[in-house]
Protein backbone atom coordinates (compact mmCIF):
# COMPACT_ATOMS: atom_id res chain seq x y z
CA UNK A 1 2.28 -36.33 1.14
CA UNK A 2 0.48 -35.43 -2.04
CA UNK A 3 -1.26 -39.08 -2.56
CA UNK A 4 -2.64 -38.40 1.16
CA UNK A 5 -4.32 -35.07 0.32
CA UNK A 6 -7.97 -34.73 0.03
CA UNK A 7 -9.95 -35.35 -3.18
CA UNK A 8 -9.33 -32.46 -5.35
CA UNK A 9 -6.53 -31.28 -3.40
CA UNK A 10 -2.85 -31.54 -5.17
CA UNK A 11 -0.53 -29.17 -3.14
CA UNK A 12 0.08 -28.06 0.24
CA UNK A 13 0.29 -24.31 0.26
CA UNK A 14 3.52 -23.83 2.96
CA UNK A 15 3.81 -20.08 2.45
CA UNK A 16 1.73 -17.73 5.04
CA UNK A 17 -0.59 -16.56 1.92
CA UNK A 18 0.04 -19.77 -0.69
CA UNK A 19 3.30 -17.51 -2.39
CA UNK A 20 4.59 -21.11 -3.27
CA UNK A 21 1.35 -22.19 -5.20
CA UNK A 22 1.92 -19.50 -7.30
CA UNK A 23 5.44 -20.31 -7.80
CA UNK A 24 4.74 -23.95 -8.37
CA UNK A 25 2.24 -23.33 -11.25
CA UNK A 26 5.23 -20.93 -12.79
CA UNK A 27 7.86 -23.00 -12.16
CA UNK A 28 5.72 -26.52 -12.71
CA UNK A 29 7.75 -27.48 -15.71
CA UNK A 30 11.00 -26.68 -14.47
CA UNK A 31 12.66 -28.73 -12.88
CA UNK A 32 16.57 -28.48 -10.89
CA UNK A 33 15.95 -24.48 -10.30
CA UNK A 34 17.67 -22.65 -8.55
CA UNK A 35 16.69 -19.97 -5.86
CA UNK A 36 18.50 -17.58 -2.64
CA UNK A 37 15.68 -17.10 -0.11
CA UNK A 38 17.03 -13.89 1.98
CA UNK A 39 14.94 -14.80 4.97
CA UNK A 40 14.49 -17.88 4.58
CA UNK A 41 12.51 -18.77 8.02
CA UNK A 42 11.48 -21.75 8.90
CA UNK A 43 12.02 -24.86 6.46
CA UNK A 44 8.25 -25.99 6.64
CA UNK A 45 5.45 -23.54 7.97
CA UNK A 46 5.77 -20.34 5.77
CA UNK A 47 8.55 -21.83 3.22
CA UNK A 48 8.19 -20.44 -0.39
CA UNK A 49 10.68 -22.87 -1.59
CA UNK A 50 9.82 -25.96 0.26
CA UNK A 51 7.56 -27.13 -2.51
CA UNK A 52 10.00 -25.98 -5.09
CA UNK A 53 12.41 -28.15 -3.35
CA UNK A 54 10.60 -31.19 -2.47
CA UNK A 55 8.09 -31.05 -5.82
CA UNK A 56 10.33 -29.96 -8.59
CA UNK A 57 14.11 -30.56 -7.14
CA UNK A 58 15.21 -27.03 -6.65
CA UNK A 59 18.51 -26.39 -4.54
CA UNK A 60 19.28 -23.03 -3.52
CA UNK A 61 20.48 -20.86 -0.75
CA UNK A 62 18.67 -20.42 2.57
CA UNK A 63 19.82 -16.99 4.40
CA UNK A 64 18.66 -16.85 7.79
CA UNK A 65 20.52 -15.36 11.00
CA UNK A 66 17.99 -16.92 13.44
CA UNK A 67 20.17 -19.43 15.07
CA UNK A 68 16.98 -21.97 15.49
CA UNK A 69 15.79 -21.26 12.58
CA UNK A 70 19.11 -21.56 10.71
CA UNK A 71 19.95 -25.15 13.10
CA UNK A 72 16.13 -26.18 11.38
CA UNK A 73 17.32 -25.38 7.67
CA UNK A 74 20.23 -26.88 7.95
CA UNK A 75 18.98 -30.02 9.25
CA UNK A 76 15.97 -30.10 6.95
CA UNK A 77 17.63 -29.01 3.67
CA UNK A 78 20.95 -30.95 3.21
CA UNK A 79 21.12 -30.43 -0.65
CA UNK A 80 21.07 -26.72 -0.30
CA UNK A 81 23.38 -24.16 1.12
CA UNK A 82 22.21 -22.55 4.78
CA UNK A 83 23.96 -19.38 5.62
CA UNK A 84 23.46 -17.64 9.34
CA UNK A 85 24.10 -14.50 7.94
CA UNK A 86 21.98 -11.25 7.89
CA UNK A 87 22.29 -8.99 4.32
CA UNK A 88 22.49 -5.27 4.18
CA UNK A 89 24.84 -2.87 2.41
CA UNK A 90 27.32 -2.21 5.19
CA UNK A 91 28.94 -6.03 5.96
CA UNK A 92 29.94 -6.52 9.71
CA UNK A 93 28.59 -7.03 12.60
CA UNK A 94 25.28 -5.93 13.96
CA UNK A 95 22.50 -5.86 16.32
CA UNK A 96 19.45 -8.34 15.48
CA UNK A 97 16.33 -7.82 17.04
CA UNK A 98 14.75 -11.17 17.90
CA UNK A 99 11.10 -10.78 18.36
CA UNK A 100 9.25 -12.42 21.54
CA UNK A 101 5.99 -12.79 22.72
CA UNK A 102 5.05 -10.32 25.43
CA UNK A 103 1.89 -10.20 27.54
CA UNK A 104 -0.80 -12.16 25.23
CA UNK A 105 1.48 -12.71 22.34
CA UNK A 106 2.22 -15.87 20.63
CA UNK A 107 5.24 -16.60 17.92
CA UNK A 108 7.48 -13.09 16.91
CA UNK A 109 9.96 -15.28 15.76
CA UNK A 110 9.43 -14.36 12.10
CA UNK A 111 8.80 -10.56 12.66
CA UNK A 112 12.67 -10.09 13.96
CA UNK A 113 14.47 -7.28 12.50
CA UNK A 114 17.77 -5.22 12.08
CA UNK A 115 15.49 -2.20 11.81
CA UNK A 116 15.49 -0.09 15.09
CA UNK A 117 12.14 1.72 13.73
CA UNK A 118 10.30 -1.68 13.09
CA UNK A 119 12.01 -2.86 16.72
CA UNK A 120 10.56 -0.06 18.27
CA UNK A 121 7.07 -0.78 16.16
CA UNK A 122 6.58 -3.99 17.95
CA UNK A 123 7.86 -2.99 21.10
CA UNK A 124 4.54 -0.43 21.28
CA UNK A 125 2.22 -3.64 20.29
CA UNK A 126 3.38 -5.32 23.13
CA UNK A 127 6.24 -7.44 21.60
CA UNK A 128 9.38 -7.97 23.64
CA UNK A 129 12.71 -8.45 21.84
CA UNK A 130 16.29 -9.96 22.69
CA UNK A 131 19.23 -8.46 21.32
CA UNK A 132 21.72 -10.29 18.91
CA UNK A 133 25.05 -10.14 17.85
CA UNK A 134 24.90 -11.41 13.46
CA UNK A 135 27.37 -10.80 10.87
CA UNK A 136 26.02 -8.83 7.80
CA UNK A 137 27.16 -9.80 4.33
CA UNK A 138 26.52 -7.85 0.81
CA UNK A 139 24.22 -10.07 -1.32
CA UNK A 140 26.72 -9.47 -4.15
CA UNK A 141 29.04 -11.65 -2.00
CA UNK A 142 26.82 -13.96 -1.79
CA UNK A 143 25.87 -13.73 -5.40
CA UNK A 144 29.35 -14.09 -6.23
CA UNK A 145 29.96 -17.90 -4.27
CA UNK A 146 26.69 -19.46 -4.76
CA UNK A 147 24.85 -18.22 -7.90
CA UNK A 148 25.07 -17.97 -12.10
CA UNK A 149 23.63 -14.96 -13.54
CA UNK A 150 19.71 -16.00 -14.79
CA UNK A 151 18.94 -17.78 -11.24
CA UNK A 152 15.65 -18.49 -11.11
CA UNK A 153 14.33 -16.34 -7.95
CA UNK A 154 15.15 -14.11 -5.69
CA UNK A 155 12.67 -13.97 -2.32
CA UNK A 156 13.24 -11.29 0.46
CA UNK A 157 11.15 -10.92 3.43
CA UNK A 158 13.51 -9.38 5.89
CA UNK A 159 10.90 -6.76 8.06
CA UNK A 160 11.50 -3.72 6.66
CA UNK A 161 15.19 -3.99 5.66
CA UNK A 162 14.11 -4.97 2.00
CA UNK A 163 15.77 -1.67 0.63
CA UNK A 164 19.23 -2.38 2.09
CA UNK A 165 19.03 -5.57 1.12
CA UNK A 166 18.04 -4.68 -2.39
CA UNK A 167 21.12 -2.33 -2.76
CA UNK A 168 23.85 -4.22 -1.95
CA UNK A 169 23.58 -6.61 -4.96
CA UNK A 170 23.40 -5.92 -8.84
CA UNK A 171 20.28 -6.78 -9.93
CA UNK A 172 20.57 -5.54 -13.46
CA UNK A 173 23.83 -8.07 -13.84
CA UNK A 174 22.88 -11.01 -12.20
CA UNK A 175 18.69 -11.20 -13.36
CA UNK A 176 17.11 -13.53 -11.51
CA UNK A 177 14.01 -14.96 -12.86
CA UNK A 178 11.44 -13.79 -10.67
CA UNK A 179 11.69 -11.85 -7.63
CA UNK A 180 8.76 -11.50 -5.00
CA UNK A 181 10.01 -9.07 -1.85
CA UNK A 182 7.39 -9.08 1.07
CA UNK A 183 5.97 -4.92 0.64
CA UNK A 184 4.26 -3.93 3.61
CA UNK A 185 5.27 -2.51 6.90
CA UNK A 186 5.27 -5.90 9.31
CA UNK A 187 1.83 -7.05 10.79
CA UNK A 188 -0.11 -4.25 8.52
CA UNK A 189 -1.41 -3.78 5.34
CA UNK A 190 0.88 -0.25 4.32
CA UNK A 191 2.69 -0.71 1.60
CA UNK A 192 6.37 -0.83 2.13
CA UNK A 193 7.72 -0.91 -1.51
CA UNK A 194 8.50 2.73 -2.53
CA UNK A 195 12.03 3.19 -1.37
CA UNK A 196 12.85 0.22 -3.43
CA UNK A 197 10.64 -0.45 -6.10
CA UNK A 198 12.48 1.88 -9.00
CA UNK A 199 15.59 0.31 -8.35
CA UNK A 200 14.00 -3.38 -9.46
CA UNK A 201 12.09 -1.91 -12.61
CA UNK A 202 15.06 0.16 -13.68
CA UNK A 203 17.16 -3.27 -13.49
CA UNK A 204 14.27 -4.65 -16.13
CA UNK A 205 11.44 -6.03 -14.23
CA UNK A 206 7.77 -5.95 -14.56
CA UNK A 207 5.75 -5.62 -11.36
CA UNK A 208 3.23 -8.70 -12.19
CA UNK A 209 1.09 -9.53 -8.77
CA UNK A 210 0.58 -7.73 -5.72
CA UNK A 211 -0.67 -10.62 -3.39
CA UNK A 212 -1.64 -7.63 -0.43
CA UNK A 213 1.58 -8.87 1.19
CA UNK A 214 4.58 -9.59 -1.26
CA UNK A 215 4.91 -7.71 -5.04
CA UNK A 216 6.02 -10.34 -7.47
CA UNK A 217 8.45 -9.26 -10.36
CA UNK A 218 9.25 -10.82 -13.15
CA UNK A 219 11.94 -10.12 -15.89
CA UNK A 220 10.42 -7.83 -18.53
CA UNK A 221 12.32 -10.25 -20.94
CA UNK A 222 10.24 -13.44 -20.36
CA UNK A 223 6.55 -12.77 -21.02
CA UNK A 224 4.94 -16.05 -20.47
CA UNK A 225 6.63 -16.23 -16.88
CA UNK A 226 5.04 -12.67 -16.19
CA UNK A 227 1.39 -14.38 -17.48
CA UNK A 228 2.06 -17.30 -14.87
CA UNK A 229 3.42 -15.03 -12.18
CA UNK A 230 0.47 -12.78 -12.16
CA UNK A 231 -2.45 -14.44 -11.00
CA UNK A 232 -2.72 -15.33 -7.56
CA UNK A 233 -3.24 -18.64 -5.65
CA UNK A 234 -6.92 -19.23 -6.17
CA UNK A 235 -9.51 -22.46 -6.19
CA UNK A 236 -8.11 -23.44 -9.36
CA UNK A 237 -4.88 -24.08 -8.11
CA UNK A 238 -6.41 -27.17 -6.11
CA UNK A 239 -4.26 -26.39 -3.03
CA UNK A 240 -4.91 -26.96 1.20
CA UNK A 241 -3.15 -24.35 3.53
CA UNK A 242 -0.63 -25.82 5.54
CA UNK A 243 -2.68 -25.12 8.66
CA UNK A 244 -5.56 -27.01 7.60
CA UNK A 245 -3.01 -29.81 6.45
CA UNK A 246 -2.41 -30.48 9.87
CA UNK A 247 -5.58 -29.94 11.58
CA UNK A 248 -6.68 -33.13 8.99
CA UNK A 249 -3.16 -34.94 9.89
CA UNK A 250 -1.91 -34.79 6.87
CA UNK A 251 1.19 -32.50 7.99
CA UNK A 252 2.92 -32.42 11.17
């Protein structure tokens, strides 16, 4: 797609507020990375690792209990592992809240939960929900198959279940990279991140960018990746958002 972009234009921007642009200029001259995306979502609109994968060669694992979303990752990212698991600190089975549109609503698919409280958020905007049955699996197990201690990034955006899923795996022996963890309470501009912040800078982590959506860590270890990592995606990056991508045809 690149040679079809505007003048001045070298990267689509796939994430929901260009996350990946900033990752690309981190991770630019590194190629055959490795990331787990806990919430992985859709393999196109709203990836953070589509560019990672498609620009740079990046595998990884996709973790997404959505069944559509986890047929579409499945089907879109054959070199990479696609779980349809949920992660949380108590493995088993449990009730998923997928999020519909109600009266004048559009989408929800990406705001679906395991949270009751953020269930019940939505369902006073106006949201309607349908009720699924996932399996719930410890990150550490995950960890365990897939990874090597060092990975380069960890992404969680998981509606307000970031703190389980932030305690059920050692962060302080397995050190990815980079971490950026979506930190505000869905469809607002609160900050979520309290509950689970200390745990990530006590495993050695410097907070590096707040984006006003996701906090981006880096290890406190690697100082030039915490100078890339904190500056956000800006006219210097010479990127298009996805949206206008395909408004010029340049994206479907």
């Amino acid at each position: 797609m690149g040679s079809n972009l505007p003048a001045g234009c070298d990267l689509v921007a796939y994430g929901g507020n260009a996350e990946d642009v900033v990752l690309v200029r981190a991770f630019g001259d590194q190629p055959d990375g490795f990331f787990v995306d806990v919430g992985a979502g859709n393999p196109v609109q709203g990836s953070l690792t589509k560019n990672l994968v498609d620009r740079l060669g990046w595998r990884g694992v996709n973790i997404e209990p959505l069944p559509e979303r986890f047929e579409s990752l499945r089907a879109a990212r054959p070199g990479d592992v696609t779980l349809d698991v949920a992660i949380g600190e108590r493995p088993g089975l449990a009730s998923f809240f997928r999020i519909v549109p109600g009266p004048g609503k559009t989408g929800g698919g990406g705001l679906s939960t395991l949270e009751r409280e953020v269930l019940m958020l939505h369902l006073a905007d106006g949201w309607r929900c349908e009720e699924l049955r996932v399996e719930v699996t410890r990150l550490e197990t995950v960890l365990s198959e897939y990874a090597q201690p060092g990975f380069d990034l960890l992404k969680v955006d998981v509606e307000g279940a970031e703190a389980s899923v932030l305690a059920s795996a050692d962060l302080a022996a397995w050190r990815p990279r980079a971490i950026v963890i979506e930190a505000t309470v869905p469809l607002t501009s609160r900050p979520s991140h309290h509950e689970w912040e200390p745990g990530v800078l006590a495993a050695g982590y410097d907070l590096v960018l707040f984006d006003g959506l996701n906090r981006f860590y880096a290890r406190d270890d690697e100082p030039e990746l915490c100078e890339r990592l904190s500056v956000p995606a800006n006219v210097l990056d010479n990127y298009i958002p996805y949206r206008w991508a395909v408004r010029l045809g340049l994206a479907d």
